[in-house]
C-alpha atoms as a PDB file:
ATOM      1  CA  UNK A   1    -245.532  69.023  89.206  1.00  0.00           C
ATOM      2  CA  UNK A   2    -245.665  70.663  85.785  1.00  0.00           C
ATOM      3  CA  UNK A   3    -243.594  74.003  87.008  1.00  0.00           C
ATOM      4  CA  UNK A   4    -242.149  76.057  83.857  1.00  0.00           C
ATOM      5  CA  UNK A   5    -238.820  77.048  84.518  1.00  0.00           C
ATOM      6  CA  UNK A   6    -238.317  80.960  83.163  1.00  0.00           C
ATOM      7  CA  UNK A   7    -234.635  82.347  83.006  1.00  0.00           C
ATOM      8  CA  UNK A   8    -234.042  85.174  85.611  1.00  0.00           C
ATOM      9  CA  UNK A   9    -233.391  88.623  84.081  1.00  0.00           C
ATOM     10  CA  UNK A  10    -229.907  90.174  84.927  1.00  0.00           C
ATOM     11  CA  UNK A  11    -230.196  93.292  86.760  1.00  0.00           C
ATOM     12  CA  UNK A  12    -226.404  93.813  87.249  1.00  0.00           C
ATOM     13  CA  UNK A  13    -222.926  92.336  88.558  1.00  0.00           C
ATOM     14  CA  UNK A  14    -221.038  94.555  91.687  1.00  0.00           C
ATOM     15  CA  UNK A  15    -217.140  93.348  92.350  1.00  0.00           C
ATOM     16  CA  UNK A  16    -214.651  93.521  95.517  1.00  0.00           C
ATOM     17  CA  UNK A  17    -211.041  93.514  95.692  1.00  0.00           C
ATOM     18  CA  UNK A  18    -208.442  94.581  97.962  1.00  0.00           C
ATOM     19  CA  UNK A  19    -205.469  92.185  99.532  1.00  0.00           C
ATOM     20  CA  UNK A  20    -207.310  89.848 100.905  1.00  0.00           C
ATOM     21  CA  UNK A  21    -210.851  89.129  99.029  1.00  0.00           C
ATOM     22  CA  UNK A  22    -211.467  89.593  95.251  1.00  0.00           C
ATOM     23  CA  UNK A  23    -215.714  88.962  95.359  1.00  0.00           C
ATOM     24  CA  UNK A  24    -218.206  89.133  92.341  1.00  0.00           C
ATOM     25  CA  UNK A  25    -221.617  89.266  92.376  1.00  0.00           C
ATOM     26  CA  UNK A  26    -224.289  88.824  90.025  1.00  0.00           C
ATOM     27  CA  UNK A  27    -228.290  90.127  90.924  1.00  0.00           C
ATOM     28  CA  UNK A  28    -230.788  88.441  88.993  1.00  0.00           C
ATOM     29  CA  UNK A  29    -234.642  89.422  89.076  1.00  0.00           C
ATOM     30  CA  UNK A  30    -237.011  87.922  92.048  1.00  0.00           C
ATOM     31  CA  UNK A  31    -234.317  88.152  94.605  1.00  0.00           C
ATOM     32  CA  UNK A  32    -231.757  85.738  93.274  1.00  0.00           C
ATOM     33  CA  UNK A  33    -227.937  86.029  93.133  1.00  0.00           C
ATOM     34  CA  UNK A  34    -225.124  84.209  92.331  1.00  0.00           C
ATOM     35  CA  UNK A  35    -221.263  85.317  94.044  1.00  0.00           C
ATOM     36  CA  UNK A  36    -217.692  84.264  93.706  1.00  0.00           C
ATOM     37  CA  UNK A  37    -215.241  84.870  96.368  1.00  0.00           C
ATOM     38  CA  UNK A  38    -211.672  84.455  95.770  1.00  0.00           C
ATOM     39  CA  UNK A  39    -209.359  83.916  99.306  1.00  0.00           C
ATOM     40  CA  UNK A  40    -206.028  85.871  97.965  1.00  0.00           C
ATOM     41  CA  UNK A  41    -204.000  84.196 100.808  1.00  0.00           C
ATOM     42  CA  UNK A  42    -205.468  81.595 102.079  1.00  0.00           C
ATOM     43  CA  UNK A  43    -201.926  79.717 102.242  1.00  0.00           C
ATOM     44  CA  UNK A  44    -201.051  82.667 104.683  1.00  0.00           C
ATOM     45  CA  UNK A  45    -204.112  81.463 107.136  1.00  0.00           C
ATOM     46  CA  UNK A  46    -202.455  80.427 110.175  1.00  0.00           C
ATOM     47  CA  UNK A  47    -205.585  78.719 111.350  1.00  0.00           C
ATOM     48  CA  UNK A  48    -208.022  75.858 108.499  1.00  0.00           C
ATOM     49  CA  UNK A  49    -205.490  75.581 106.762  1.00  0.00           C
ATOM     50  CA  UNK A  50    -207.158  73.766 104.324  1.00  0.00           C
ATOM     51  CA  UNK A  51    -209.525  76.318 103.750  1.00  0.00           C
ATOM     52  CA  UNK A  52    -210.839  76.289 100.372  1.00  0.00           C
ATOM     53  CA  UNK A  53    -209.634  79.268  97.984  1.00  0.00           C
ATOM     54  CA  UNK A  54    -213.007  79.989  96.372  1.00  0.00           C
ATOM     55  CA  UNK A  55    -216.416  79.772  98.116  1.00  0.00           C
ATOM     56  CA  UNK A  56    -219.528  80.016  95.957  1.00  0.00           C
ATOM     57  CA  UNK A  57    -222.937  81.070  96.374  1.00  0.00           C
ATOM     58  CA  UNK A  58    -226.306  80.509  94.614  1.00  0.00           C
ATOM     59  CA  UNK A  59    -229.165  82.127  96.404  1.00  0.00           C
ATOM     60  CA  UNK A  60    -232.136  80.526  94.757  1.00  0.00           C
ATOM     61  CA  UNK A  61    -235.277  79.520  95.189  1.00  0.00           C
ATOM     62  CA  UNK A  62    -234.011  76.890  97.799  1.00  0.00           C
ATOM     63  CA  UNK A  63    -233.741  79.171 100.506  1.00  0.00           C
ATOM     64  CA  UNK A  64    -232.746  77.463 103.505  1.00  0.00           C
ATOM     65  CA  UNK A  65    -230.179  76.076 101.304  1.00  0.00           C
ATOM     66  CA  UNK A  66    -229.285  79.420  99.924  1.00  0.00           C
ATOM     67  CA  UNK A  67    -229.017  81.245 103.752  1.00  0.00           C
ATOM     68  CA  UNK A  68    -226.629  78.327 104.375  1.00  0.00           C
ATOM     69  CA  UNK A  69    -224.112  78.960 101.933  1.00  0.00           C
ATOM     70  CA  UNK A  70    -224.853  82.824 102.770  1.00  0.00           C
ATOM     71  CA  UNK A  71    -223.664  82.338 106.271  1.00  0.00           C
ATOM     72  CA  UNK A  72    -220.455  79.749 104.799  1.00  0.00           C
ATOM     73  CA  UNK A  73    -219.570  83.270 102.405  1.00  0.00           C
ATOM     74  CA  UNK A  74    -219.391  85.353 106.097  1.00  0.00           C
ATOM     75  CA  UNK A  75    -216.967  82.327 107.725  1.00  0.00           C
ATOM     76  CA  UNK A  76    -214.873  82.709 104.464  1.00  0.00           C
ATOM     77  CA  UNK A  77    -214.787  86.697 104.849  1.00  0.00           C
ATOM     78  CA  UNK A  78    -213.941  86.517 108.142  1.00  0.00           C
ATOM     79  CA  UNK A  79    -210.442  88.098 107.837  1.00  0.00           C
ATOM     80  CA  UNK A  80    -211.322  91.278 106.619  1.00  0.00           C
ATOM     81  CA  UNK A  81    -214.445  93.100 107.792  1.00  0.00           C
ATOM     82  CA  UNK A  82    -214.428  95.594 105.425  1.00  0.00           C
ATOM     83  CA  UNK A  83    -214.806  92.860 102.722  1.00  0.00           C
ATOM     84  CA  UNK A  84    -217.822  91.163 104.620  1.00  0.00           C
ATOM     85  CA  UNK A  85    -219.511  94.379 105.660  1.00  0.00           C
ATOM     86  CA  UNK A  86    -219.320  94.872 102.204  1.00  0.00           C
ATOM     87  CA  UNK A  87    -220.911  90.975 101.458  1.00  0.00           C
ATOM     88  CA  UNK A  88    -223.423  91.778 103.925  1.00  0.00           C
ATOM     89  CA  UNK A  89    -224.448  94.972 102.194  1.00  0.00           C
ATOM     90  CA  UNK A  90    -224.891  94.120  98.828  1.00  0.00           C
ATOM     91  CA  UNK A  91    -226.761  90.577  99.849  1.00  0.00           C
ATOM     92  CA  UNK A  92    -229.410  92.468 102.036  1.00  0.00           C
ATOM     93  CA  UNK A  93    -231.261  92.440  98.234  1.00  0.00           C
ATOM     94  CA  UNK A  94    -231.492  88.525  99.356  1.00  0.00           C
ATOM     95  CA  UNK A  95    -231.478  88.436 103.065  1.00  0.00           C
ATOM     96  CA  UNK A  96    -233.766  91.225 103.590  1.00  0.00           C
ATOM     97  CA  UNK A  97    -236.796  89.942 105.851  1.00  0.00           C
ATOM     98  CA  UNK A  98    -234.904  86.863 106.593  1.00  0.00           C
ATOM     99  CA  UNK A  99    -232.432  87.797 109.270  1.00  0.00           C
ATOM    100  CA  UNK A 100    -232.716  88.555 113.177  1.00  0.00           C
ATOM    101  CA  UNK A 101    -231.545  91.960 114.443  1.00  0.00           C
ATOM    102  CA  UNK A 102    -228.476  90.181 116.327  1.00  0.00           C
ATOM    103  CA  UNK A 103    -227.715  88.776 112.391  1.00  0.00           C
ATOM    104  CA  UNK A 104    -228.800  85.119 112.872  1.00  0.00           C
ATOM    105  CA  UNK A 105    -231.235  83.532 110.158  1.00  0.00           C
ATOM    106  CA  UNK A 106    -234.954  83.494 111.138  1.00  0.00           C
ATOM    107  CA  UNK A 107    -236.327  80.197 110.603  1.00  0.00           C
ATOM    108  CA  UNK A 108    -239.512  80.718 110.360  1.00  0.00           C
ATOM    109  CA  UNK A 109    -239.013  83.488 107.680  1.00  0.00           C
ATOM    110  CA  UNK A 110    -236.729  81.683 105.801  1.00  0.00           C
ATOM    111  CA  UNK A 111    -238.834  79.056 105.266  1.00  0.00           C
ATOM    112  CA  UNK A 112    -242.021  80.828 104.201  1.00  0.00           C
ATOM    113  CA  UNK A 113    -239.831  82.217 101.429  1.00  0.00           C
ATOM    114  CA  UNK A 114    -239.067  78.936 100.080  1.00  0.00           C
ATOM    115  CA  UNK A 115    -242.595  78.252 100.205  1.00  0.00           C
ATOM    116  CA  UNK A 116    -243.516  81.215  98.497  1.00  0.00           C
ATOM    117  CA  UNK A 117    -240.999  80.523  96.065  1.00  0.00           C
ATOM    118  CA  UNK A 118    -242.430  77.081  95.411  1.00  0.00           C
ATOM    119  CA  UNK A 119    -246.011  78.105  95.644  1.00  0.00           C
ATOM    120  CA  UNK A 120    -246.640  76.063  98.463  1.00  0.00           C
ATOM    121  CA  UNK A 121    -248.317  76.325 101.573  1.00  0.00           C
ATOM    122  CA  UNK A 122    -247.531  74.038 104.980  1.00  0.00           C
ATOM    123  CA  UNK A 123    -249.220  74.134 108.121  1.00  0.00           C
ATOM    124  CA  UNK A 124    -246.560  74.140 110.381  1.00  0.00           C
ATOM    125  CA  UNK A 125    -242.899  74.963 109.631  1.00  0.00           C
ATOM    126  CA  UNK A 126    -240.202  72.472 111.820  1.00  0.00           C
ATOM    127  CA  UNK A 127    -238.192  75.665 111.648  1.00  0.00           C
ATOM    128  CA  UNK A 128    -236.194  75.282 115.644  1.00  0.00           C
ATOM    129  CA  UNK A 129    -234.566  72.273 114.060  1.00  0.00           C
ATOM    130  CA  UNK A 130    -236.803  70.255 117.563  1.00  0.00           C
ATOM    131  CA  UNK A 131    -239.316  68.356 118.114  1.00  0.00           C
ATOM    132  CA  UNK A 132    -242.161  71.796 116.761  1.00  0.00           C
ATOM    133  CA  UNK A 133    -244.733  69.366 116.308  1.00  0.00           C
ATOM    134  CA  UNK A 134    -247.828  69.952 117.799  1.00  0.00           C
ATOM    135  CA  UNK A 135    -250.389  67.525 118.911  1.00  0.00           C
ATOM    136  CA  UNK A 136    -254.693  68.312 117.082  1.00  0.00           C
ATOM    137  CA  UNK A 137    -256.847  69.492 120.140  1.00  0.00           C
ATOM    138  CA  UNK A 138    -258.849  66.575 121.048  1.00  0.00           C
ATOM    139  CA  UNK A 139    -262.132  68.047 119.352  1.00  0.00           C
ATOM    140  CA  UNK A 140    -260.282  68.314 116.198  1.00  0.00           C
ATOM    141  CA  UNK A 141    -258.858  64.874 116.860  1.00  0.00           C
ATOM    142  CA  UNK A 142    -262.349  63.632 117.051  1.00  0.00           C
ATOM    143  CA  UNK A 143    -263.175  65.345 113.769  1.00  0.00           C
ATOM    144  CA  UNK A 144    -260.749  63.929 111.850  1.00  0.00           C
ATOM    145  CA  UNK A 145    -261.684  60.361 113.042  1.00  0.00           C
ATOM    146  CA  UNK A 146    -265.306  60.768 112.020  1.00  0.00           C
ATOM    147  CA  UNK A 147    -263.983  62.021 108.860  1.00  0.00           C
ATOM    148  CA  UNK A 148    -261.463  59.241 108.405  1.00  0.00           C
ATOM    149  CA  UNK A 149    -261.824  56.548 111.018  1.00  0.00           C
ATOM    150  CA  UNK A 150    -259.351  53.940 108.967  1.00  0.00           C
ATOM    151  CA  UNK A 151    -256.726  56.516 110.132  1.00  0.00           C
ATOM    152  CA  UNK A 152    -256.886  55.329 114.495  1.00  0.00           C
ATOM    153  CA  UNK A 153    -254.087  54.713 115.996  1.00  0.00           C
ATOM    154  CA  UNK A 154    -252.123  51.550 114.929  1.00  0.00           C
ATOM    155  CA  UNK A 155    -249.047  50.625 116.619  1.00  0.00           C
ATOM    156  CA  UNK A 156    -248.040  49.071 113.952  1.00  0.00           C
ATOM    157  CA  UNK A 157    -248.196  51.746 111.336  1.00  0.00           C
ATOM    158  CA  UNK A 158    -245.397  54.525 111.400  1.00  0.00           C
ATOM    159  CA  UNK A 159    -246.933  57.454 109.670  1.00  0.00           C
ATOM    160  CA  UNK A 160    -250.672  57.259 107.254  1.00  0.00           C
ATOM    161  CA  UNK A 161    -250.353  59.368 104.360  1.00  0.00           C
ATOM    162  CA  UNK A 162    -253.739  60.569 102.270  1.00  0.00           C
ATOM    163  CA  UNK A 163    -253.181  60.207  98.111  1.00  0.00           C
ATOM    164  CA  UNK A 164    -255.122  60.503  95.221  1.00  0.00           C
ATOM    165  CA  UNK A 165    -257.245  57.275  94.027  1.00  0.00           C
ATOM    166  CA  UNK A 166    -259.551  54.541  95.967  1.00  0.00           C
ATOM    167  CA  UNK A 167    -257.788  52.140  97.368  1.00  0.00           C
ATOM    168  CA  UNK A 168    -255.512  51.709 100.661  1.00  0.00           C
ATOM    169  CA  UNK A 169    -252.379  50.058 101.033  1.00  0.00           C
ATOM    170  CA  UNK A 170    -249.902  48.970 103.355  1.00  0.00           C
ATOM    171  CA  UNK A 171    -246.128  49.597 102.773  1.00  0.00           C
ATOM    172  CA  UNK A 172    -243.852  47.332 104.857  1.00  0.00           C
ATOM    173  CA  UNK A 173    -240.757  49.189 106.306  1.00  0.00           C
ATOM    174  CA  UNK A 174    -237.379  47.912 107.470  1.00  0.00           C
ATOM    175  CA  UNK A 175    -238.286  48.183 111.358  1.00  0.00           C
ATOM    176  CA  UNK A 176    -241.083  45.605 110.871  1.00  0.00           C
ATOM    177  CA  UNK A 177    -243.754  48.417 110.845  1.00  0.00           C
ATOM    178  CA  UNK A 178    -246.051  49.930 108.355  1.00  0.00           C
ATOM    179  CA  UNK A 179    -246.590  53.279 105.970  1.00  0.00           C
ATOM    180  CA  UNK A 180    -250.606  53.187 105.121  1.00  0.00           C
ATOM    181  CA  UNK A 181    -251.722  55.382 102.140  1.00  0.00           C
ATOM    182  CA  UNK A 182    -255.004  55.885 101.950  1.00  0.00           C
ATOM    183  CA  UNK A 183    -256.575  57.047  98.778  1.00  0.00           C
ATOM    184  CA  UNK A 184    -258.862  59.789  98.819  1.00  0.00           C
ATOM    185  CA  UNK A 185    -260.399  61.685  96.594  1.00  0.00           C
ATOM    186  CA  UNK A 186    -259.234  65.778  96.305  1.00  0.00           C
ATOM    187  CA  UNK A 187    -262.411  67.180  97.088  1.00  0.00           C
ATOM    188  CA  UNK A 188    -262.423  65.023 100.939  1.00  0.00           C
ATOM    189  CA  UNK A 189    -258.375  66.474 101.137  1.00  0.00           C
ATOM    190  CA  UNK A 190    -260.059  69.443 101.296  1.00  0.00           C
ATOM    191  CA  UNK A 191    -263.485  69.237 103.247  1.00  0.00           C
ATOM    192  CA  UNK A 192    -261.102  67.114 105.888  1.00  0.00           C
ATOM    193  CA  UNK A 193    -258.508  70.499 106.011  1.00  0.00           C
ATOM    194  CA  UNK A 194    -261.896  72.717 106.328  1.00  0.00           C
ATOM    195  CA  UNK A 195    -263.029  70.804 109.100  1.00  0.00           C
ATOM    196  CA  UNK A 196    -260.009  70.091 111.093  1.00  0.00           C
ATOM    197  CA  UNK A 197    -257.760  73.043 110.595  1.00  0.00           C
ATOM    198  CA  UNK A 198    -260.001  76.028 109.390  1.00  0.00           C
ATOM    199  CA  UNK A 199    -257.561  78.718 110.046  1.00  0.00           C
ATOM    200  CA  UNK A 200    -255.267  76.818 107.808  1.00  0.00           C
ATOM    201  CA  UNK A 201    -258.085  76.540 104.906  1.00  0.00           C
ATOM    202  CA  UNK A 202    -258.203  80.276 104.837  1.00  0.00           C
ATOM    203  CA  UNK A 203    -254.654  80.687 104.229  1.00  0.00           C
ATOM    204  CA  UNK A 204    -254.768  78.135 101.856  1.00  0.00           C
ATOM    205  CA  UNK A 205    -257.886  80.077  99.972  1.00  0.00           C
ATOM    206  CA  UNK A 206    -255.917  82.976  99.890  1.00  0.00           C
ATOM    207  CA  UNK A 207    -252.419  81.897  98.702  1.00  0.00           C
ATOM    208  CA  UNK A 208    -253.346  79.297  96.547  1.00  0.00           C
ATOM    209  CA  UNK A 209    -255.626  77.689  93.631  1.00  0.00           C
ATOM    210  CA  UNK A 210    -257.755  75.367  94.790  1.00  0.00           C
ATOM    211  CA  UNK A 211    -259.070  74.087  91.656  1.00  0.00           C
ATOM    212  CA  UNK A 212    -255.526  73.132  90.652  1.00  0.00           C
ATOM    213  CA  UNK A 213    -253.996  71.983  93.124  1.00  0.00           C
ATOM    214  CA  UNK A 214    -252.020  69.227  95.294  1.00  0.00           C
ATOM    215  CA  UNK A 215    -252.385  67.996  98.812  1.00  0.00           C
ATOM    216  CA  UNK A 216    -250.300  66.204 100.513  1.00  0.00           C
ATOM    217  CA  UNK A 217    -251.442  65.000 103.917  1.00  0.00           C
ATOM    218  CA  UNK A 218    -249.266  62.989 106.617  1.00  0.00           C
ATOM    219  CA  UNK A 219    -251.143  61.766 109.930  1.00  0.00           C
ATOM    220  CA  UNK A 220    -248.243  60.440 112.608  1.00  0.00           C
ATOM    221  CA  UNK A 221    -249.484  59.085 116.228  1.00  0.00           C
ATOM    222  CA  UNK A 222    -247.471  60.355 118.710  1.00  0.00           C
ATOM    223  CA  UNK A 223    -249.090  58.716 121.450  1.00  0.00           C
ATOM    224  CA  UNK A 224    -252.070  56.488 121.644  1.00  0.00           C
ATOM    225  CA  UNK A 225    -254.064  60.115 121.946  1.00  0.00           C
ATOM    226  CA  UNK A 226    -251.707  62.690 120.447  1.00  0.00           C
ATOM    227  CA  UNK A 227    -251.697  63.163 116.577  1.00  0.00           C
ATOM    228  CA  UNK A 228    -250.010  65.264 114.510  1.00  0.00           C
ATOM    229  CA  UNK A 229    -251.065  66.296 111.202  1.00  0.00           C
ATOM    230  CA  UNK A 230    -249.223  67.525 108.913  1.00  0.00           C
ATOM    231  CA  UNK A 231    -250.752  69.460 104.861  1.00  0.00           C
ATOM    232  CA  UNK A 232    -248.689  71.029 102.094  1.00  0.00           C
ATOM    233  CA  UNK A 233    -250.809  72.537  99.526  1.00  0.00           C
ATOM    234  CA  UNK A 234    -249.156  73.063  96.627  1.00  0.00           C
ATOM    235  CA  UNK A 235    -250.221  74.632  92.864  1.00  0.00           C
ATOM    236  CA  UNK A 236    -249.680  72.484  89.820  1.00  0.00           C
ATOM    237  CA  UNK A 237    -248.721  75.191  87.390  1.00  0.00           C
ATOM    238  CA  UNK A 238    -246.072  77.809  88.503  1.00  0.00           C
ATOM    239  CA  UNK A 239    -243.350  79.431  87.549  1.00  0.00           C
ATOM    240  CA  UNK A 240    -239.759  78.374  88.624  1.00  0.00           C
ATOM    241  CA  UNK A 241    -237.174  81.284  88.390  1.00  0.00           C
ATOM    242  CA  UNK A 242    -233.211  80.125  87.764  1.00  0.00           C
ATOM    243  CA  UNK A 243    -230.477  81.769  86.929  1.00  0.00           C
ATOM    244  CA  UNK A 244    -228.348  81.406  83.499  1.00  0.00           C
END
């Protein structure tokens, strides 16, 4: 992908201290942030001993990432909860939109903020960390086969992915089965994710450029009947924000 990476602007640096916590944080344009928290007595901890005496957090584009280390800062700041309401506080200029009322990460949001961040559009998120697939409707199964018949169930093929060129080939994996690529040209990529998941084409229209563009499509039998199918459609030229 030819992102551009730009530099983040700035905006300002807040600090904690009292006897426990001494915590800086630095805001940066497009919701990004970068924090240092220093544990003043961690040797006094009588449980983790081990506990690490700084924790550090970059809340970047990679959002589920990001959240993660968020919620790592709160287990470090549990001690004092002046010093983590105060954590929680300030990061809301991150978090915001991203967190359940009882304070537990929304998946699904999360997600769709990393997406946005890499101009990228999925559709379906495997947010619940479970099996979220979900199988085409048989009359969009049946479209997809008249649209791409060389993509039937195999039982000897793992997953079919759809690429860019002319010609199909047959990976050989460790377990004995198969990845098949098929090459396709953009333009079918597209009339196949018009056809077979419309409401999906119109969020793709809307979010991104079509004329500049990459698909990636993944087709996995789940059963002899059940497929799932699985697009990311991302833009080629964007910009990628990152902090100094």
């Amino acid at each position: 992908m030819p992102e551009r990476e730009e530099i983040s602007k700035l905006l300002g640096t807040k600090k904690f201290s009292n006897r426990e916590y001494s915590i800086e944080i630095k805001f940066y344009e497009h919701r990004l942030a970068y924090a240092k928290i220093y544990d003043k007595l961690r040797w006094r901890r009588r449980q983790k001993k081990n506990r690490p005496w700084m924790t550090f957090l970059y809340f970047d584009e990679c959002t589920i990432e990001s959240i993660y280390d968020y919620f790592d800062c709160l287990d470090t700041l549990k001690y004092d909860k002046v010093a983590r309401r105060w954590f929680m506080r300030q990061l809301r200029y991150c978090t915001d939109g991203l967190l359940r009322p009882n304070g537990y990460m929304d998946f699904e949001k999360v997600y769709e903020r990393m997406y946005q961040n890499e101009h990228r559009t999925a559709n379906r998120y495997d947010y619940s960390f479970k099996d979220s697939k979900k199988a085409l409707p048989l009359e969009r199964l049946k479209t997809l086969l008249e649209l791409l018949p060389e993509a039937a169930y195999d039982e000897n093929v793992c997953v079919t992915f759809l690429s860019e060129g002319d010609e199909t080939k047959m990976i050989a994996q460790r377990d004995g089965k198969y990845v098949k690529d098929i090459g396709k040209p953009e333009s079918f990529r597209l009339e196949l994710i018009q056809k077979v998941l419309p409401d999906f084409f119109e969020k793709v229209k809307r979010e991104r450029t079509l004329d500049n563009c990459t698909i990636k499509t993944a087709i996995t039998w789940l059963t002899p009947t059940d497929c799932d199918l699985t697009v990311e459609v991302q833009d080629n030229d964007y910009v990628y924000y990152k902090m100094d």
